[in-house]
N, C-alpha and C. Protein backbone atom coordinates (compact mmCIF):
# COMPACT_ATOMS: atom_id res chain seq x y z
N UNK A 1 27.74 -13.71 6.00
CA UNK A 1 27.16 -13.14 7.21
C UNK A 1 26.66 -14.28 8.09
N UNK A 2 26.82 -14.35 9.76
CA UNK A 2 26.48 -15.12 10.44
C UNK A 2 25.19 -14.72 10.75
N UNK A 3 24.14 -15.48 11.47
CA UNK A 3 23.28 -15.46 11.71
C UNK A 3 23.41 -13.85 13.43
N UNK A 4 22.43 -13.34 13.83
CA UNK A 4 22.92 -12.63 14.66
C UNK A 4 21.93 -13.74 15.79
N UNK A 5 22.75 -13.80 17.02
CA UNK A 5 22.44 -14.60 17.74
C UNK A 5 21.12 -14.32 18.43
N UNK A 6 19.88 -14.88 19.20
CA UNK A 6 18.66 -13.99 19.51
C UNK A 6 17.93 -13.69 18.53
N UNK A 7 18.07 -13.41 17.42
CA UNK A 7 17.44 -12.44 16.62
C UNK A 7 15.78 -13.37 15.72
N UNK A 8 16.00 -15.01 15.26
CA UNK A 8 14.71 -15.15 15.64
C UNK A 8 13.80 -14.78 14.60
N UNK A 9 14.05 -14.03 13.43
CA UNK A 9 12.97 -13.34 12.23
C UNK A 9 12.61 -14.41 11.58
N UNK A 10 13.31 -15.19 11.10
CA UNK A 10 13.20 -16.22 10.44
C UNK A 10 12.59 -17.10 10.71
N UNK A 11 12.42 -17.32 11.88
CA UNK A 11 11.86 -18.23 12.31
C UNK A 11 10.33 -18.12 13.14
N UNK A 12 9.73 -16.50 12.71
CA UNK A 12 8.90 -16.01 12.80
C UNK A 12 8.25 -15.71 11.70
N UNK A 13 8.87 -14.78 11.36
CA UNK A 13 8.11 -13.98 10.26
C UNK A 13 7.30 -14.97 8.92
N UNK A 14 8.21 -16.03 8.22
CA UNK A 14 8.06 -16.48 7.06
C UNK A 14 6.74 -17.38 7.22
N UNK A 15 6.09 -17.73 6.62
CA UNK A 15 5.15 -18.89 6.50
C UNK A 15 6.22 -20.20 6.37
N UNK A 16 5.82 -21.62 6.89
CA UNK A 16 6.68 -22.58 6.49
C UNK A 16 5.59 -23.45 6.12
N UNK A 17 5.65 -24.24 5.14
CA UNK A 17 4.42 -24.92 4.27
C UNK A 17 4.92 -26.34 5.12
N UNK A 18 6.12 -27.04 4.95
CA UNK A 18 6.44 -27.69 5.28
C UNK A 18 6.51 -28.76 6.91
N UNK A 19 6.18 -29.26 7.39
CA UNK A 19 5.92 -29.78 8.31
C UNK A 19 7.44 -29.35 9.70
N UNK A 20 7.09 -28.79 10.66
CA UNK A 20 8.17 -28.85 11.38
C UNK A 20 7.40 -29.71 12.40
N UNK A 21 8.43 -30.59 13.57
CA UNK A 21 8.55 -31.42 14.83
C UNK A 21 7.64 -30.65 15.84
N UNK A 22 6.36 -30.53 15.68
CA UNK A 22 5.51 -30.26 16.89
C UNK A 22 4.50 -29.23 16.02
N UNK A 23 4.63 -28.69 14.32
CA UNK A 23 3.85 -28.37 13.76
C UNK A 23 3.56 -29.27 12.51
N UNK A 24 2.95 -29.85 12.39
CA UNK A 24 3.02 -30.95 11.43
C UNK A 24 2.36 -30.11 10.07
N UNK A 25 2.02 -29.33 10.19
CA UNK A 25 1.05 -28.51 8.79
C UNK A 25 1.79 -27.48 8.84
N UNK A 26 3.11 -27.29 9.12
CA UNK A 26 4.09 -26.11 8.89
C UNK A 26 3.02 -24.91 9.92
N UNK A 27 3.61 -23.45 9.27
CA UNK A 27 3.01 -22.44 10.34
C UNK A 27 2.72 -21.21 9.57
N UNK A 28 1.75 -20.40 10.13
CA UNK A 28 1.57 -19.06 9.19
C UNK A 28 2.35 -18.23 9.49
N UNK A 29 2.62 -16.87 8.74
CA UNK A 29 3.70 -16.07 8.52
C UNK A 29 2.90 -15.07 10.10
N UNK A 30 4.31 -15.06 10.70
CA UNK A 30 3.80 -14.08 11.84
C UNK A 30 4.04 -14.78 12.91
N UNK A 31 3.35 -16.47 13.27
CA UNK A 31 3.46 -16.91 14.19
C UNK A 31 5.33 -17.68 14.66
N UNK A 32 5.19 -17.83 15.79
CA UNK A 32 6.45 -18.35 16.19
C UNK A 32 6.49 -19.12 16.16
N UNK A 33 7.75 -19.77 15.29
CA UNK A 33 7.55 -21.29 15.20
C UNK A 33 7.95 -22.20 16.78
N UNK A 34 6.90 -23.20 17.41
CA UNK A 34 7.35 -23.84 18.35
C UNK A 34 8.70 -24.29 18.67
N UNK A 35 9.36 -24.19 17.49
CA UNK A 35 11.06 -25.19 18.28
C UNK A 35 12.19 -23.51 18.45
N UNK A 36 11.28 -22.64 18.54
CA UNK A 36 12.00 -21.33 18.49
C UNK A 36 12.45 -20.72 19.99
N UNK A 37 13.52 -21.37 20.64
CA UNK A 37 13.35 -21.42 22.89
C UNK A 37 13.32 -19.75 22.73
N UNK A 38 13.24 -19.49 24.44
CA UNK A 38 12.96 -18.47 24.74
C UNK A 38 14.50 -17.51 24.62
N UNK A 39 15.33 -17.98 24.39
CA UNK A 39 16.68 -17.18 23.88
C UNK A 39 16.57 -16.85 22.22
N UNK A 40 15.63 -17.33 21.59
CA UNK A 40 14.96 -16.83 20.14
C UNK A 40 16.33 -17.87 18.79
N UNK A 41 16.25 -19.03 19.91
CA UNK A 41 17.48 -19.78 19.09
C UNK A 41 16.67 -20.90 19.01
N UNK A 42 17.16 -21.75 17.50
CA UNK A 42 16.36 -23.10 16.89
C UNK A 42 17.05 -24.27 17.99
N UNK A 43 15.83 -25.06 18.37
CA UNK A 43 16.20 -26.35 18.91
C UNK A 43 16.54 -27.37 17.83
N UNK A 44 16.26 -27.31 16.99
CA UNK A 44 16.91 -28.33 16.05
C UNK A 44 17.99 -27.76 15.33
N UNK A 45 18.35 -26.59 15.31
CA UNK A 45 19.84 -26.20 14.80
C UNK A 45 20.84 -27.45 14.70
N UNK A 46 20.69 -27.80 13.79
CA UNK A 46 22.47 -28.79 13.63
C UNK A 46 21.50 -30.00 13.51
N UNK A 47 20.38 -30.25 13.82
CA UNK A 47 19.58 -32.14 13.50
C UNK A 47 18.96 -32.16 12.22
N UNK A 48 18.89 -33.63 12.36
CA UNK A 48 18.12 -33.94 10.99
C UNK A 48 16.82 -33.65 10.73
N UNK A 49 15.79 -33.31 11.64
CA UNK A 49 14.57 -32.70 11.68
C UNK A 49 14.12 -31.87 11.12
N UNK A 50 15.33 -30.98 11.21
CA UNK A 50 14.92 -29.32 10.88
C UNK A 50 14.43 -29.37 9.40
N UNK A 51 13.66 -28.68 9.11
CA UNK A 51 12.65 -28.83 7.97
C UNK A 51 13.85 -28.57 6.76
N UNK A 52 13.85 -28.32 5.37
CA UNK A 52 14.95 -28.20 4.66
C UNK A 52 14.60 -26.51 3.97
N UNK A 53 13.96 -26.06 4.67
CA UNK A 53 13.97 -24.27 3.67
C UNK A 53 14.14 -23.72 4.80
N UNK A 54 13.89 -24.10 6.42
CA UNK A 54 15.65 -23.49 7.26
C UNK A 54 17.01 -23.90 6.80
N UNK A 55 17.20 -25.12 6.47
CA UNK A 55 18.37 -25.35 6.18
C UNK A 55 19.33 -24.58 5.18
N UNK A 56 18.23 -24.60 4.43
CA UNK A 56 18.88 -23.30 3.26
C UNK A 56 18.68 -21.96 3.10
N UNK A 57 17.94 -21.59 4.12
CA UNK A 57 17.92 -20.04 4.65
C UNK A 57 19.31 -19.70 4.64
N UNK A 58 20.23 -19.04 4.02
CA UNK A 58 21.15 -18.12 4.57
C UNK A 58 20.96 -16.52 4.47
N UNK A 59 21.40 -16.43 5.88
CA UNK A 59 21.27 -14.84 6.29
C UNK A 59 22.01 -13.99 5.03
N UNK A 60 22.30 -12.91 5.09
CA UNK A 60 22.75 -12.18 4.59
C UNK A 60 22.14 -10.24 4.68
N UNK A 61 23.09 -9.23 4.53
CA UNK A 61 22.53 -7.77 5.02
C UNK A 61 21.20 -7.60 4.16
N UNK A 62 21.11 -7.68 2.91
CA UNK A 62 19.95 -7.40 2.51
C UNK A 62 18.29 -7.98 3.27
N UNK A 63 18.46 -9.07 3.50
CA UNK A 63 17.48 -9.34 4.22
C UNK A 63 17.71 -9.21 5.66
N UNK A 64 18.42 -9.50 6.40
CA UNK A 64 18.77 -9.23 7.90
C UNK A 64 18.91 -7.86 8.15
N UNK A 65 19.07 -6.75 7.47
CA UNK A 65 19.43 -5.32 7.79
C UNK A 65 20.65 -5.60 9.13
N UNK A 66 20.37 -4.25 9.46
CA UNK A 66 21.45 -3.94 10.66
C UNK A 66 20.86 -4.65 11.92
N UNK A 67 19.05 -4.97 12.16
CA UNK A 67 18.93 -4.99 13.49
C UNK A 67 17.96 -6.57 13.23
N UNK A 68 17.38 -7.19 14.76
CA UNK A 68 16.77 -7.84 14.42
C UNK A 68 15.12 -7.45 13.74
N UNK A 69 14.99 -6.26 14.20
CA UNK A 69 13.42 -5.82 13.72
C UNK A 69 13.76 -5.42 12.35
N UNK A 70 14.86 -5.30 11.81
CA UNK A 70 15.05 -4.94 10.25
C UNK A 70 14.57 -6.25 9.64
N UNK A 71 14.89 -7.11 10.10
CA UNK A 71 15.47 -8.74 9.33
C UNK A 71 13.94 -9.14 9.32
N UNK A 72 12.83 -9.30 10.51
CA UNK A 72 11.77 -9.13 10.58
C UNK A 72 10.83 -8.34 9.51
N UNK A 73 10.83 -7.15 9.77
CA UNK A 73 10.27 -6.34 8.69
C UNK A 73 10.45 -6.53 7.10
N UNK A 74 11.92 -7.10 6.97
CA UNK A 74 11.79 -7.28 5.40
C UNK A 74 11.56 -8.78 4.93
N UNK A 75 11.19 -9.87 6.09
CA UNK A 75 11.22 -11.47 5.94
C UNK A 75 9.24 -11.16 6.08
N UNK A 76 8.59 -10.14 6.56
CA UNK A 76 7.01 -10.04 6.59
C UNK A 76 7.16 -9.07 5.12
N UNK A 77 7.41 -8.13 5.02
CA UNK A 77 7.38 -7.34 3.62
C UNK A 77 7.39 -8.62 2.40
N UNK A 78 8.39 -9.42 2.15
CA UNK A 78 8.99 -10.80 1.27
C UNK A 78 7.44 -11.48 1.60
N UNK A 79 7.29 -11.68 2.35
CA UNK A 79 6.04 -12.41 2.63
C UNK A 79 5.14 -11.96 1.90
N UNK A 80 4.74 -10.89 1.81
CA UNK A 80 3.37 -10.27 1.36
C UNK A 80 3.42 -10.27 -0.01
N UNK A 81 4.65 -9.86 -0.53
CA UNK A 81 4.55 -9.70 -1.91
C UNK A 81 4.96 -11.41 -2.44
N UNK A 82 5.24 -12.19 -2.08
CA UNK A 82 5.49 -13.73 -2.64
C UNK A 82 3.55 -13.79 -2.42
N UNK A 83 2.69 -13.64 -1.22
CA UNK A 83 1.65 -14.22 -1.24
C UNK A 83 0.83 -13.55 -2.65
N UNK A 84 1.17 -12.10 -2.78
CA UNK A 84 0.31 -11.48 -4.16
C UNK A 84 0.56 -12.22 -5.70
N UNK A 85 1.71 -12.72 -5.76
CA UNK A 85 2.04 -13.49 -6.46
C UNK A 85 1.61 -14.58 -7.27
């Protein structure tokens, strides 16, 4: 499955512990990550920057559902239950 273009969950929803290029203490789950432009597409897509647990994010239906608010809803749901953990 390709990524759906716009769509952006990922790069919202998850917590990233890891340091991204303009968040140096990574980001909390919910907020938008800064390199996320206003077309809801990664500026570092394809560079060496990009943190390495985007890199190995791959999409797929179970987590992306049909829409972008699906992919959202189940990347904050994943969230909650990894934090009870």
């Amino acid at each position: 499955m390709n990524c759906r273009l716009g769509c952006g969950a990922c790069c919202i929803a998850p917590s990233i512990s890891s340091p991204i290029p303009g968040m140096p203490n990574g980001k909390p789950a919910g907020q938008r990550c800064i390199q996320l432009n206003e077309e809801n597409l990664c500026r570092l897509f394809g560079k060496a920057e990009r943190p390495k647990v985007c890199l190995e994010f791959t999409p797929c239906a179970d987590i992306c559902g049909s829409s972008n608010d699906d992919a959202y809803l189940t990347l904050i749901e994943l969230e909650s239950v990894t934090k009870e953990d």
